[in-house]
PDB file of N, CA and C in Angstrom:
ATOM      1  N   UNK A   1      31.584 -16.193   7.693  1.00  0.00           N
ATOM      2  CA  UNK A   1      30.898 -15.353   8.662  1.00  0.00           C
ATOM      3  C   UNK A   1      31.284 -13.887   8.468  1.00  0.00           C
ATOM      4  N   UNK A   2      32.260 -13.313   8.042  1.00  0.00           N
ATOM      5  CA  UNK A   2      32.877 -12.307   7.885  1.00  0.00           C
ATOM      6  C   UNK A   2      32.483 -11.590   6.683  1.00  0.00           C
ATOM      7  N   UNK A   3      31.969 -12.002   5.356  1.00  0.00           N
ATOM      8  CA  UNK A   3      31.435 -11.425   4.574  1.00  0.00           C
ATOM      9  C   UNK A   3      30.200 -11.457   4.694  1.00  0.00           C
ATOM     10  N   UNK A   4      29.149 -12.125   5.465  1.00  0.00           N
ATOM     11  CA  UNK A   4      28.078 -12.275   6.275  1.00  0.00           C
ATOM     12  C   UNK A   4      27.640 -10.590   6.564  1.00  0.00           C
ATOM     13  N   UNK A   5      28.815 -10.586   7.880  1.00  0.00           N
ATOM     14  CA  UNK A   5      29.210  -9.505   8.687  1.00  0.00           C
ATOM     15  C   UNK A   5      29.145  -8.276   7.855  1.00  0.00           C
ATOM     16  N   UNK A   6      30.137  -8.007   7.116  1.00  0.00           N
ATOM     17  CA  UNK A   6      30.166  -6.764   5.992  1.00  0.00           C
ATOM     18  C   UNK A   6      28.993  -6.878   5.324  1.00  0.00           C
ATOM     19  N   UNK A   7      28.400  -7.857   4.574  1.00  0.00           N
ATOM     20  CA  UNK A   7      26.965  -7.589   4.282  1.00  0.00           C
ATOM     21  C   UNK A   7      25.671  -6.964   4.732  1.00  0.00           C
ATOM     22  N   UNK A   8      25.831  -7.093   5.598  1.00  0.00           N
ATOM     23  CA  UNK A   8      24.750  -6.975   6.993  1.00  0.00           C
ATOM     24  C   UNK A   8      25.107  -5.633   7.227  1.00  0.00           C
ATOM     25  N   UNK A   9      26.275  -4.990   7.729  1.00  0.00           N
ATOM     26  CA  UNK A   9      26.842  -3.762   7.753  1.00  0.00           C
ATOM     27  C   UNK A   9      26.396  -3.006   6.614  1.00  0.00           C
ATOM     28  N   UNK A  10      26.495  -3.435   5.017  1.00  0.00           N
ATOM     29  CA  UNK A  10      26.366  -2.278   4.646  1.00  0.00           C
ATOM     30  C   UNK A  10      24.783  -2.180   4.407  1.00  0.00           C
ATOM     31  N   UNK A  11      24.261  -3.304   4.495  1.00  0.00           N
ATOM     32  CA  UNK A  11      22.855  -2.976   4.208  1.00  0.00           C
ATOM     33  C   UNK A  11      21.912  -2.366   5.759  1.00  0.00           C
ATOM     34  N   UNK A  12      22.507  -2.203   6.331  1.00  0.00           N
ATOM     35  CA  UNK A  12      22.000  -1.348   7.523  1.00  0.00           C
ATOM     36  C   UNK A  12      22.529  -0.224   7.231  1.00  0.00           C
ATOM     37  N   UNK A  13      23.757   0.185   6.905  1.00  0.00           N
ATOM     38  CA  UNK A  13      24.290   1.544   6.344  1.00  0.00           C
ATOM     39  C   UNK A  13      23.217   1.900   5.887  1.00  0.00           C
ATOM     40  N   UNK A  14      23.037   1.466   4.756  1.00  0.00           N
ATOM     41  CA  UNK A  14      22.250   2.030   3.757  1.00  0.00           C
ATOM     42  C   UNK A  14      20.514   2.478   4.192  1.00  0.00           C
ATOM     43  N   UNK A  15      19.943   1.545   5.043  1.00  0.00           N
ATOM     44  CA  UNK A  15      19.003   1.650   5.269  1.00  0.00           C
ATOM     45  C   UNK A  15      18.959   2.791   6.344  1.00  0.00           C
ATOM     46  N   UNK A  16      19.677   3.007   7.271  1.00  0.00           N
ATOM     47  CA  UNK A  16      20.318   4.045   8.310  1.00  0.00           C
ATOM     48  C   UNK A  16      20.219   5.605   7.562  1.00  0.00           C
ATOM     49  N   UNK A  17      20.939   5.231   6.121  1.00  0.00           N
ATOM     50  CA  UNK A  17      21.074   6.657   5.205  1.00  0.00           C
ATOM     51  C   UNK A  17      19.711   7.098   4.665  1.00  0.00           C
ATOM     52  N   UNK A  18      18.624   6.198   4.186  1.00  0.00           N
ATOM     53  CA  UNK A  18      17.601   6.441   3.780  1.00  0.00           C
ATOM     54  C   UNK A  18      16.608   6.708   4.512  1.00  0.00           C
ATOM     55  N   UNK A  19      16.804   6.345   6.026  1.00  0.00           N
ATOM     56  CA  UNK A  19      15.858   7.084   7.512  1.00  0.00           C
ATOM     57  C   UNK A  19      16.371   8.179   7.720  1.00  0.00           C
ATOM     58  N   UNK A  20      17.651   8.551   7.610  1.00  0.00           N
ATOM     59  CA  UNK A  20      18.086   9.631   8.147  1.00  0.00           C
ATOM     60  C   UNK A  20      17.518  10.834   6.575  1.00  0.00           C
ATOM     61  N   UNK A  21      17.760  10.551   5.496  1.00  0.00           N
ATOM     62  CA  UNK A  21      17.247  11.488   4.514  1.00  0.00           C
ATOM     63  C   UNK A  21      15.587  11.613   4.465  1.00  0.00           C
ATOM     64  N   UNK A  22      15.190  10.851   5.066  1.00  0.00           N
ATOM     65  CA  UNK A  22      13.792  10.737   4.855  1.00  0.00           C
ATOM     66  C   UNK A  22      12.945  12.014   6.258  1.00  0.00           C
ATOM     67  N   UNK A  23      14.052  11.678   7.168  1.00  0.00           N
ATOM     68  CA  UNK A  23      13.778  12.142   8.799  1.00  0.00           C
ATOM     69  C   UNK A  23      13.911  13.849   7.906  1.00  0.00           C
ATOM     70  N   UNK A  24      14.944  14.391   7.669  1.00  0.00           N
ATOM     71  CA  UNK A  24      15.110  15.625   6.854  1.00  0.00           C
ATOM     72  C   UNK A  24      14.365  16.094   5.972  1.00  0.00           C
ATOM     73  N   UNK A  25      14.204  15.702   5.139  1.00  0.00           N
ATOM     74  CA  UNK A  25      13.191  15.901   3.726  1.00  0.00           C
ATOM     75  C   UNK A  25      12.001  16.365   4.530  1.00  0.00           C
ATOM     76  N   UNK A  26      11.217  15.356   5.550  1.00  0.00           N
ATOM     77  CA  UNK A  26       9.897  15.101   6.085  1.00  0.00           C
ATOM     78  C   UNK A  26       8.755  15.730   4.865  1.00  0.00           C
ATOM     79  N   UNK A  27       9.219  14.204   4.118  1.00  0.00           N
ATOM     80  CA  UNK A  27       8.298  14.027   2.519  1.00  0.00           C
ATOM     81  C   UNK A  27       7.419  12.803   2.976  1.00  0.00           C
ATOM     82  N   UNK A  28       6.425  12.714   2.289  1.00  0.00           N
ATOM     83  CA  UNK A  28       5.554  11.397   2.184  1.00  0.00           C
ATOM     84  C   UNK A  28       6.657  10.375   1.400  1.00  0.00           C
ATOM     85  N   UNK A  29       6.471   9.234   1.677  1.00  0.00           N
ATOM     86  CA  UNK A  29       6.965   8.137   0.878  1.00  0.00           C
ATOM     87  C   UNK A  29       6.230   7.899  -0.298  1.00  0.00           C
ATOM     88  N   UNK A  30       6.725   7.723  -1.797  1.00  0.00           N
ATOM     89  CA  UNK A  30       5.735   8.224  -3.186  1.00  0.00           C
ATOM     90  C   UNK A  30       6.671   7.267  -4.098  1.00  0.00           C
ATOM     91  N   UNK A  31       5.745   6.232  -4.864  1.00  0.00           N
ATOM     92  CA  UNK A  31       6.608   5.641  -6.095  1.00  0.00           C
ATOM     93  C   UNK A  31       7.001   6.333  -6.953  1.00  0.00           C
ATOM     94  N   UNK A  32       8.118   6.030  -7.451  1.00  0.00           N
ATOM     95  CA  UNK A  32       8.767   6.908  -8.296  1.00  0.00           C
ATOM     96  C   UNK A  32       8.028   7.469  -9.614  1.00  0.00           C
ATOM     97  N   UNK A  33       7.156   7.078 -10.204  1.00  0.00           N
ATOM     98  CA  UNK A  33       6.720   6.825 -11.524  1.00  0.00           C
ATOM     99  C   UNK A  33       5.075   7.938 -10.888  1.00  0.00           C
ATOM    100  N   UNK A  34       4.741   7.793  -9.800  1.00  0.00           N
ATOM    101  CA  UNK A  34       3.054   8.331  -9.287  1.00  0.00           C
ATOM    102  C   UNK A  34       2.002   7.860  -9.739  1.00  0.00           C
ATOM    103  N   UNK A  35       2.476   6.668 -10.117  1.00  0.00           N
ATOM    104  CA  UNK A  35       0.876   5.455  -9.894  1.00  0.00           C
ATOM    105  C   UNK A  35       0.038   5.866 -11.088  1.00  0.00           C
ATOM    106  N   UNK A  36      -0.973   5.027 -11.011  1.00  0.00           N
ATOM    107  CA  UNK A  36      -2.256   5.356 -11.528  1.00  0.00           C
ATOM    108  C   UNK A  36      -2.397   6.406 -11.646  1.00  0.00           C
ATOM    109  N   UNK A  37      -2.877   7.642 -10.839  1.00  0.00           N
ATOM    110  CA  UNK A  37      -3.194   9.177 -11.014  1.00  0.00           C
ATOM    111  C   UNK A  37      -2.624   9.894 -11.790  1.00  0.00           C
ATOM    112  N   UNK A  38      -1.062   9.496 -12.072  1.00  0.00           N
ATOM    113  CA  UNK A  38      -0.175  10.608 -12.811  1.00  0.00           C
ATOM    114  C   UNK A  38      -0.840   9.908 -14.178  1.00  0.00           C
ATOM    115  N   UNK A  39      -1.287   8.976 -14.981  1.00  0.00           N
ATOM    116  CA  UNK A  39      -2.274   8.802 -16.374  1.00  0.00           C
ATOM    117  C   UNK A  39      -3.039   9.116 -16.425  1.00  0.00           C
ATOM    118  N   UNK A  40      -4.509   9.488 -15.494  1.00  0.00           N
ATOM    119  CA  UNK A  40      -5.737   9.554 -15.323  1.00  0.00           C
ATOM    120  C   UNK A  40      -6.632   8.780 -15.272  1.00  0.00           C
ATOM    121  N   UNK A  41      -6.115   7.406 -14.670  1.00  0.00           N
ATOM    122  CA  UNK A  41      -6.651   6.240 -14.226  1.00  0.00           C
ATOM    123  C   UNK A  41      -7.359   6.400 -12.683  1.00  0.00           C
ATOM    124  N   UNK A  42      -8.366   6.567 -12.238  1.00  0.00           N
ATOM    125  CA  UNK A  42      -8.560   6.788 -10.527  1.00  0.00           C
ATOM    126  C   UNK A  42      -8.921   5.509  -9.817  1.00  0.00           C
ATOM    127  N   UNK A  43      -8.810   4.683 -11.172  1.00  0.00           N
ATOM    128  CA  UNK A  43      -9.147   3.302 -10.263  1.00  0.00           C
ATOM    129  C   UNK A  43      -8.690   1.971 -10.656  1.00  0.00           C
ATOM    130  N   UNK A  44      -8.554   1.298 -10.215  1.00  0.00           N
ATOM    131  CA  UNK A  44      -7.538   0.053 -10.662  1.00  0.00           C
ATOM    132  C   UNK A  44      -8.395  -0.247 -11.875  1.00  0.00           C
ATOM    133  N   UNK A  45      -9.590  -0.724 -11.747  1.00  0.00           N
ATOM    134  CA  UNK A  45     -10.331  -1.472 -12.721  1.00  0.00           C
ATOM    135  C   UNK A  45     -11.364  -0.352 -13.771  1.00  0.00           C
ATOM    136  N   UNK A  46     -10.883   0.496 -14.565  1.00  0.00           N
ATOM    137  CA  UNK A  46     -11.337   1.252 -15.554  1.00  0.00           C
ATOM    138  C   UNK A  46     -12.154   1.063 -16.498  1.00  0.00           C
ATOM    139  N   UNK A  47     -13.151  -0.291 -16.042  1.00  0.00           N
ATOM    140  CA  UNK A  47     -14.329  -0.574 -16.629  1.00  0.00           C
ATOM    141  C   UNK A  47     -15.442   0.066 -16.361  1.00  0.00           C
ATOM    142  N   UNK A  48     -16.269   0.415 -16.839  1.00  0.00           N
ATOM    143  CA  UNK A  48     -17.954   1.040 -16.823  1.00  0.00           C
ATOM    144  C   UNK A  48     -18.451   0.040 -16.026  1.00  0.00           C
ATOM    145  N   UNK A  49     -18.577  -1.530 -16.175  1.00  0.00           N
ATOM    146  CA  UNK A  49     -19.104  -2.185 -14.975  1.00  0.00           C
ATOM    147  C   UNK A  49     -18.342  -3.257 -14.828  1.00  0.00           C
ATOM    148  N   UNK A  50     -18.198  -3.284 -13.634  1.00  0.00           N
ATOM    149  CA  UNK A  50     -17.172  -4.454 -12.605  1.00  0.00           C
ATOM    150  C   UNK A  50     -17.433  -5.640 -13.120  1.00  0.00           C
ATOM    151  N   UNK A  51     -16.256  -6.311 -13.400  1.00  0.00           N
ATOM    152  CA  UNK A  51     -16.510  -8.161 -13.843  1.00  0.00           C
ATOM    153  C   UNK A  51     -17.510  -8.862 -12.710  1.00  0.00           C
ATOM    154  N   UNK A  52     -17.749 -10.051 -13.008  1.00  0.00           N
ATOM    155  CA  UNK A  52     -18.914 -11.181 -11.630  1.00  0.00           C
ATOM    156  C   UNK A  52     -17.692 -11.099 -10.605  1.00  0.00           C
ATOM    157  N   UNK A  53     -16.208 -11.474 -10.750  1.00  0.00           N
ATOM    158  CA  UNK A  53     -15.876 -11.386  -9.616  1.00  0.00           C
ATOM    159  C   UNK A  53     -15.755 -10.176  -8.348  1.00  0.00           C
ATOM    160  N   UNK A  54     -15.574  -9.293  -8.728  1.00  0.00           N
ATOM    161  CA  UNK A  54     -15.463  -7.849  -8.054  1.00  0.00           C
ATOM    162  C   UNK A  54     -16.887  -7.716  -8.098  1.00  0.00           C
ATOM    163  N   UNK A  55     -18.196  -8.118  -8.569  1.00  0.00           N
ATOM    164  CA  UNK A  55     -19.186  -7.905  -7.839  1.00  0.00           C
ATOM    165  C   UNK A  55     -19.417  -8.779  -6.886  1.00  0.00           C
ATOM    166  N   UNK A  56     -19.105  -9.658  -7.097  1.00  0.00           N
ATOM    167  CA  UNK A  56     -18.872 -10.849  -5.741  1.00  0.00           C
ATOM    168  C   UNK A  56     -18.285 -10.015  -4.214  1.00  0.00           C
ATOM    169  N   UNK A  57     -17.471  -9.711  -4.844  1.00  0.00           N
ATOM    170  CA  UNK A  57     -16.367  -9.278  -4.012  1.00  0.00           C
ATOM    171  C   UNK A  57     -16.992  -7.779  -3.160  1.00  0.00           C
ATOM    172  N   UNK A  58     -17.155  -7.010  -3.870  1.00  0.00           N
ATOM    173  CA  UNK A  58     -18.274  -5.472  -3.262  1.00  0.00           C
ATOM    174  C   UNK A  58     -19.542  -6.381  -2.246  1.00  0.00           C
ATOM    175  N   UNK A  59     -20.536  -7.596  -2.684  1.00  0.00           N
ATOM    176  CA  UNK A  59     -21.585  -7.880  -2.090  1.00  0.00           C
ATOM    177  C   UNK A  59     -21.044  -8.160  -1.155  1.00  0.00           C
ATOM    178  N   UNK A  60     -19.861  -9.288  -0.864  1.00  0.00           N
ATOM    179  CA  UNK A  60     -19.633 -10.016   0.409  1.00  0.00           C
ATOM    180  C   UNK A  60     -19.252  -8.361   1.305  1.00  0.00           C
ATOM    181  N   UNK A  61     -18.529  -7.582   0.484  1.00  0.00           N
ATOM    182  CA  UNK A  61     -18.030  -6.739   1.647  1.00  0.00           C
ATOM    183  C   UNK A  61     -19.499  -5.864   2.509  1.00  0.00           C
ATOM    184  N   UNK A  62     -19.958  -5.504   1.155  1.00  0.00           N
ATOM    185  CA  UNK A  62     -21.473  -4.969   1.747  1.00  0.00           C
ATOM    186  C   UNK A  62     -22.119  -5.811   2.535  1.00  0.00           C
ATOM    187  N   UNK A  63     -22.262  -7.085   2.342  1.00  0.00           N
ATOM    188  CA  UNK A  63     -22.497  -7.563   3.812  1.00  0.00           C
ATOM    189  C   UNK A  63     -22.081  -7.945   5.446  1.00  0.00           C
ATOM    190  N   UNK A  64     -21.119  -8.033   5.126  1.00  0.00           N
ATOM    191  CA  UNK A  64     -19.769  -7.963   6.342  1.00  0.00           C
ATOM    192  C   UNK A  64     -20.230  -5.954   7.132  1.00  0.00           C
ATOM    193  N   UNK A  65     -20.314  -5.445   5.869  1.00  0.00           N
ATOM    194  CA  UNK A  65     -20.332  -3.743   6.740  1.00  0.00           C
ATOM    195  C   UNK A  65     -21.714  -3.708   7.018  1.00  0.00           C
ATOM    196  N   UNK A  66     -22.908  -4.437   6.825  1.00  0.00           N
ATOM    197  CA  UNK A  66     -23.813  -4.452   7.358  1.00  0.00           C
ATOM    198  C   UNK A  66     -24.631  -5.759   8.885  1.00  0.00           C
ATOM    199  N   UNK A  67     -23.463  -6.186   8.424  1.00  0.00           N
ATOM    200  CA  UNK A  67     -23.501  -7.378   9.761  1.00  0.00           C
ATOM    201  C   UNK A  67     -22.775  -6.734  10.949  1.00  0.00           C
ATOM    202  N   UNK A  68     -22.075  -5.873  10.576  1.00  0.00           N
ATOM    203  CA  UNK A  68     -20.672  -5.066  11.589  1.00  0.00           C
ATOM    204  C   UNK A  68     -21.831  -3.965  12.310  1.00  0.00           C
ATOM    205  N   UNK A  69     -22.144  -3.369  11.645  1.00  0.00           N
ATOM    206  CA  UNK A  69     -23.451  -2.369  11.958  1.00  0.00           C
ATOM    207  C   UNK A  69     -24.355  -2.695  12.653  1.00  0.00           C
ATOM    208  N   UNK A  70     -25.238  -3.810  12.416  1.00  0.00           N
ATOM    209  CA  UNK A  70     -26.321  -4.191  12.753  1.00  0.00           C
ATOM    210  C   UNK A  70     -25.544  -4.737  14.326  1.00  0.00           C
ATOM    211  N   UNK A  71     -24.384  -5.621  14.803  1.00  0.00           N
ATOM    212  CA  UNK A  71     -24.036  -6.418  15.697  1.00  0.00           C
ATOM    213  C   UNK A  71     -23.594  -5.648  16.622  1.00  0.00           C
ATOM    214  N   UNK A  72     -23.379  -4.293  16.454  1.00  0.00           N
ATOM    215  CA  UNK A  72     -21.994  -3.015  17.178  1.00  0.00           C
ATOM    216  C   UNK A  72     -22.401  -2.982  18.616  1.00  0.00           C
ATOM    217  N   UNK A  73     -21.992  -3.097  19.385  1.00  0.00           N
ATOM    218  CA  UNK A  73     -22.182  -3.187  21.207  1.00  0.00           C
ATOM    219  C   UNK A  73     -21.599  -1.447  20.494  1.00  0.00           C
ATOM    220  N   UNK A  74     -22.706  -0.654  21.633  1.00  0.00           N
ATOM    221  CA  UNK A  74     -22.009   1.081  21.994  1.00  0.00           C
ATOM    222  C   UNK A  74     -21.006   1.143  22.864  1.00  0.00           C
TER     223      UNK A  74
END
């Protein structure tokens, strides 16, 4: 239970230290590396046209945002 204890302790330390530097900085939170954008990738899937599944995937949503629309109480 006791190394439990110290475990727990320091990983709240730590997490305590990284709110408190974060509270200071008052930076956005940013992966280290900057994603996609820092290559010149703007989109996950860097094909000219979307595979059948991701067009699957765009229709169902296009219909869901047009069922949402059409159903909307003001």
């Amino acid at each position: 239970m006791q190394i439990f204890l110290i475990t727990f302790g320091v990983f709240l330390a730590v997490v305590v230290a990284m709110a408190i530097g974060y509270i200071f900085q008052k930076k956005t939170i940013s992966g280290s590396c900057g994603g996609l954008g820092s290559i010149g990738i703007e989109k996950e899937c860097d094909c000219p046209e979307p595979c059948d599944n991701r067009k699957k995937k765009m229709a169902k949503e296009e219909a869901r945002r047009k069922m949402l629309a059409e159903n909307r109480i003001i």
